[in-house]
C-alpha atoms as a PDB file:
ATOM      1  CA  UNK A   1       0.000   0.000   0.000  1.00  0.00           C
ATOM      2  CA  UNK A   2       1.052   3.665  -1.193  1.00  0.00           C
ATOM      3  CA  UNK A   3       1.440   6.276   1.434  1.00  0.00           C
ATOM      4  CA  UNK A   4      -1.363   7.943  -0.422  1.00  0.00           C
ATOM      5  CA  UNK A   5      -3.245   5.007  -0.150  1.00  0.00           C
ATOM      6  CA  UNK A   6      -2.828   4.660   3.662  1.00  0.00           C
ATOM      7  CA  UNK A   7      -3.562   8.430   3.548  1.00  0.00           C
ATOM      8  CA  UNK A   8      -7.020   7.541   1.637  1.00  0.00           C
ATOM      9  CA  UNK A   9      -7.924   4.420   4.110  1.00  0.00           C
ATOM     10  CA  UNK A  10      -7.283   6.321   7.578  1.00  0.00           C
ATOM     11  CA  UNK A  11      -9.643   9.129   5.644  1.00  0.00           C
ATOM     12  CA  UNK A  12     -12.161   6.454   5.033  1.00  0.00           C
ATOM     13  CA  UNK A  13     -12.179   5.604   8.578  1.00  0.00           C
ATOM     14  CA  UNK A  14     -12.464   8.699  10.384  1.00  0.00           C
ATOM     15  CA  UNK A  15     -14.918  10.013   8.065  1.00  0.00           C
ATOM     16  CA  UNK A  16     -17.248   6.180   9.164  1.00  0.00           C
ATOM     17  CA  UNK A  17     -16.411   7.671  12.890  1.00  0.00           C
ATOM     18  CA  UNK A  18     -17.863  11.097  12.313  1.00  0.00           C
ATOM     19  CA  UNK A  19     -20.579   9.943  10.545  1.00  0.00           C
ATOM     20  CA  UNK A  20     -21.690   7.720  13.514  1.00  0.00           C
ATOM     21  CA  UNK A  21     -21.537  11.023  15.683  1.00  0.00           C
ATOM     22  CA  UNK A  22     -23.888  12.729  13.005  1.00  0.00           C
ATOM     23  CA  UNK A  23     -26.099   9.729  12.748  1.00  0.00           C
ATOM     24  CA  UNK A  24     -26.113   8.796  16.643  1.00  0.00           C
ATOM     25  CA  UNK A  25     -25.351  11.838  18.623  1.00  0.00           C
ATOM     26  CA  UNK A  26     -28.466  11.216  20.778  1.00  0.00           C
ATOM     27  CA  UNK A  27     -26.697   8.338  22.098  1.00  0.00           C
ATOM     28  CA  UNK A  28     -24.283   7.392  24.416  1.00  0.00           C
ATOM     29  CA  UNK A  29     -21.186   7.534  22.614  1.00  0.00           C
ATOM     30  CA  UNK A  30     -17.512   6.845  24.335  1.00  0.00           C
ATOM     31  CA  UNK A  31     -14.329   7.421  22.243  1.00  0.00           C
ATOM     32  CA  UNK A  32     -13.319   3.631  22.723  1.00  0.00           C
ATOM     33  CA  UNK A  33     -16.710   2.569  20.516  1.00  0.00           C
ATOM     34  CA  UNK A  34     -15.797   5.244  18.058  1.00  0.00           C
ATOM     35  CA  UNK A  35     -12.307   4.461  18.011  1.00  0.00           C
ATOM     36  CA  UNK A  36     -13.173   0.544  16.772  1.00  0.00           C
ATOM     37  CA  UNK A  37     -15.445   2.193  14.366  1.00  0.00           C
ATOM     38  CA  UNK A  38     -12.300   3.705  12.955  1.00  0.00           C
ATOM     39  CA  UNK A  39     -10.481   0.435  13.799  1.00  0.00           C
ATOM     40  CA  UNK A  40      -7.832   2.422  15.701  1.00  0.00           C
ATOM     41  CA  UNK A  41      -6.845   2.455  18.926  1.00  0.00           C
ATOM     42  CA  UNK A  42      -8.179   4.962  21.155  1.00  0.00           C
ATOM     43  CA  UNK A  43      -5.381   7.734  21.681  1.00  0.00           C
ATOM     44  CA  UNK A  44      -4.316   7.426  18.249  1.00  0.00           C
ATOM     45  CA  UNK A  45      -7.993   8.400  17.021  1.00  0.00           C
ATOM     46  CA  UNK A  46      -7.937  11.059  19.086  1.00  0.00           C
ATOM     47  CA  UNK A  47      -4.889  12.436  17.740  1.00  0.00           C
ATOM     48  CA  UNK A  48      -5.702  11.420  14.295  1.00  0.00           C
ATOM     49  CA  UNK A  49      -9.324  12.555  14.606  1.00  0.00           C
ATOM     50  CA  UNK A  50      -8.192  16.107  15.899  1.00  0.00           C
ATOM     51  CA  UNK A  51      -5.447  16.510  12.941  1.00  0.00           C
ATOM     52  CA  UNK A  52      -7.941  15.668  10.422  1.00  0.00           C
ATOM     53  CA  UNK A  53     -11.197  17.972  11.962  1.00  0.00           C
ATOM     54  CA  UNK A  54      -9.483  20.356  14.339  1.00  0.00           C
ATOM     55  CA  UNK A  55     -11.152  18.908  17.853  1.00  0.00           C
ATOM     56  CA  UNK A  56     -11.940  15.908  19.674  1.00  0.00           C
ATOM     57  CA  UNK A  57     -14.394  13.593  19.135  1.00  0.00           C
ATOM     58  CA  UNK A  58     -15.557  14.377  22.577  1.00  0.00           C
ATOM     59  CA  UNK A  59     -15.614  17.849  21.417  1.00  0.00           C
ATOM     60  CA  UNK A  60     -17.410  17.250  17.789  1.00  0.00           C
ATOM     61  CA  UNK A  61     -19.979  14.952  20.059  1.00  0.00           C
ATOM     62  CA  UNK A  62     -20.442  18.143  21.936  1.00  0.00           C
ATOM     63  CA  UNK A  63     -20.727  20.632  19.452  1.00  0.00           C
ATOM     64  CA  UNK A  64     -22.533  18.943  17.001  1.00  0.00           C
ATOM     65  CA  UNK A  65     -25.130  17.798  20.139  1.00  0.00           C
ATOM     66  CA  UNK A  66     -25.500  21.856  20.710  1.00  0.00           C
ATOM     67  CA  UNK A  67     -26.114  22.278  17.313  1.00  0.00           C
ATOM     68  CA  UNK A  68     -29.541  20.285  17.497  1.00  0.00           C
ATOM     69  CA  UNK A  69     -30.492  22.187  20.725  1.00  0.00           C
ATOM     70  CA  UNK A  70     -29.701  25.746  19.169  1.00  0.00           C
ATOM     71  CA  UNK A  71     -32.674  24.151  16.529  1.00  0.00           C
ATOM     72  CA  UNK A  72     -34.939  22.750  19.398  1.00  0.00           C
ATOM     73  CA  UNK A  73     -34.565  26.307  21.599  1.00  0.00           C
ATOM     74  CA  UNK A  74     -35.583  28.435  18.384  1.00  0.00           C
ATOM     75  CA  UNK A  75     -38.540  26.402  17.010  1.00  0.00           C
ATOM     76  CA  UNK A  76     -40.070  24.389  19.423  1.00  0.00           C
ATOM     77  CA  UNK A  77     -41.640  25.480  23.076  1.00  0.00           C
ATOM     78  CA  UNK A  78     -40.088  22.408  24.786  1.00  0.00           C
ATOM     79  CA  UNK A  79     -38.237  23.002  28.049  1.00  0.00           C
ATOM     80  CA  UNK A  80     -34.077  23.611  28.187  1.00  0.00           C
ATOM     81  CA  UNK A  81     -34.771  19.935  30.252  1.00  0.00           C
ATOM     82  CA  UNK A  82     -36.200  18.568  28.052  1.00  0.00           C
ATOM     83  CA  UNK A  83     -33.730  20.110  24.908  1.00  0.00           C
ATOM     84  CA  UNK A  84     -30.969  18.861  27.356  1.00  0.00           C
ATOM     85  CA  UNK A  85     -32.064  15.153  27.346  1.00  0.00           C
ATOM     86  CA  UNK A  86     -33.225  15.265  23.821  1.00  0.00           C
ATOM     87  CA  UNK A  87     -29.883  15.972  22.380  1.00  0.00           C
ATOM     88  CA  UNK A  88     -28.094  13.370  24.502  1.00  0.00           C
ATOM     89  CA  UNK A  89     -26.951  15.225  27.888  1.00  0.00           C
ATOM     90  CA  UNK A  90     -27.666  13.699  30.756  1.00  0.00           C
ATOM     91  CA  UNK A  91     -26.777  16.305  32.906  1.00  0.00           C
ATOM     92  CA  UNK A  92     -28.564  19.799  32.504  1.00  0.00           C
ATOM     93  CA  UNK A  93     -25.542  21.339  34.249  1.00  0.00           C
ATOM     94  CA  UNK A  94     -22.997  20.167  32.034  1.00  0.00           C
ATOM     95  CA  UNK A  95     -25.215  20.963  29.177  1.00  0.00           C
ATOM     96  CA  UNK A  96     -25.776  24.804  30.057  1.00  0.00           C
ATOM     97  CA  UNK A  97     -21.992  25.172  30.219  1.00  0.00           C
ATOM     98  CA  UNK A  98     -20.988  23.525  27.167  1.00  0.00           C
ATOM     99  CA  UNK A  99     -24.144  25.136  25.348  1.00  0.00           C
ATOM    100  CA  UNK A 100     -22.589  28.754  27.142  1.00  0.00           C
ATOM    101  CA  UNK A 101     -18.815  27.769  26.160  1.00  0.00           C
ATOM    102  CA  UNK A 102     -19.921  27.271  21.891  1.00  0.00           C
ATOM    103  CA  UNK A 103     -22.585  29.334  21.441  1.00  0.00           C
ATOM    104  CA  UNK A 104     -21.707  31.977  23.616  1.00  0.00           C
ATOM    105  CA  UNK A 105     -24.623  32.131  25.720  1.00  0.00           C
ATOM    106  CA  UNK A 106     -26.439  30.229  27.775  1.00  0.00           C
ATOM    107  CA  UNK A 107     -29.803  27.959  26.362  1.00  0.00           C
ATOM    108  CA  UNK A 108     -31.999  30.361  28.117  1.00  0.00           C
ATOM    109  CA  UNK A 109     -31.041  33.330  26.753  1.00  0.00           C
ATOM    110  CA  UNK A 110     -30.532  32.435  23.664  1.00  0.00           C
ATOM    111  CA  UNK A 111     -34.162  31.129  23.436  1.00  0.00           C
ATOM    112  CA  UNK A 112     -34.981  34.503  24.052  1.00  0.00           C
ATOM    113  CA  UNK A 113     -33.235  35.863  21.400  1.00  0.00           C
ATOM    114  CA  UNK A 114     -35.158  33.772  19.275  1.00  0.00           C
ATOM    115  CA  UNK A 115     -36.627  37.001  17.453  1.00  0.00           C
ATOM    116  CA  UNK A 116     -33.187  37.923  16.507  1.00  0.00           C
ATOM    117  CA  UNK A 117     -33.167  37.865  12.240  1.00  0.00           C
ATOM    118  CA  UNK A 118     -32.777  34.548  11.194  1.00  0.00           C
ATOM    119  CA  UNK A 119     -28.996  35.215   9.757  1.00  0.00           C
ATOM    120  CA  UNK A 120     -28.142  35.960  13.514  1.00  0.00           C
ATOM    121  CA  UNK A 121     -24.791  34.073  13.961  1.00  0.00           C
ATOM    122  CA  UNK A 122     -23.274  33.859  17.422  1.00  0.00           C
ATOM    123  CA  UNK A 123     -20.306  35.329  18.136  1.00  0.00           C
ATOM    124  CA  UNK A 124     -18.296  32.297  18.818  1.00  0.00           C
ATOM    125  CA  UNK A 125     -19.291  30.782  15.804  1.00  0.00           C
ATOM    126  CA  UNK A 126     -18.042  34.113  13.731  1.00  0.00           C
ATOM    127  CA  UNK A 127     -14.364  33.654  15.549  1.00  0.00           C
ATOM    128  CA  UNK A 128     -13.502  30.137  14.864  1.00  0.00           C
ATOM    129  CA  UNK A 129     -14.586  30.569  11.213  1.00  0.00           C
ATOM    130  CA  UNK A 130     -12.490  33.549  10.902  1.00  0.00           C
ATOM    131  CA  UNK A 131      -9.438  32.349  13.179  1.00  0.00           C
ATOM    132  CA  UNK A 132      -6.248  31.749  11.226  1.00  0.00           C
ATOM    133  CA  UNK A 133      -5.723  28.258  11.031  1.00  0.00           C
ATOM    134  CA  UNK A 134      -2.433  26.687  11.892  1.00  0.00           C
END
């Protein structure tokens, strides 16, 4: 095998482990299941993982988890409780704080920004798109 085709294969299987985050990130998900997904072992999918997306897996989990309550909050009248457990948190603490540390705000006041215009972009989101990368 070519170093471009190991290249291509680890590619393959870190793109299968994302996917299962996007597919199952209402679930409980542990970076040892998500490693054999990848059929790596677990630090070197972290490492791997992070060169090839820029975070975690814990951290994509995370993000992408907040992603679907940012919907949830805006469109639906459902509780931050219930947005919590729906996404895949099972602790409304930790929730509010990671939901504070990406979005830039906590769940409750964001729902009540809700009548912001609909191309509203939070500020954290605007300063890792435009940070230099490197």
């Amino acid at each position: 095998m070519t170093w471009v085709e190991a290249q291509e294969e680890r590619n393959r299987r870190l793109l299968r482990a994302r996917d299962a985050i996007d597919v199952h990130y209402r679930e409980r998900l542990d970076v040892p299941r998500l490693a054999r997904i990848a059929l790596m072992g677990r630090a070197h999918f972290i490492r791997e993982f992070k060169a090839a997306f820029g975070e975690t897996p814990h951290r994509y989990l995370q993000r992408r988890r907040v992603e679907r309550a940012m919907y949830l909050l805006r469109w639906t009248d459902r509780t931050v409780t219930d947005v919590c457990m729906e996404v895949g948190f099972t602790s409304l603490g930790t929730f509010t704080r990671t939901f504070g540390e990406i979005v830039g705000e906590s769940p409750t006041r964001y729902r009540a920004g809700a009548d912001r215009p609909d191309g509203f972009v939070p500020g954290s989101f605007t300063m890792r798109w435009t940070r230099p990368s490197g």
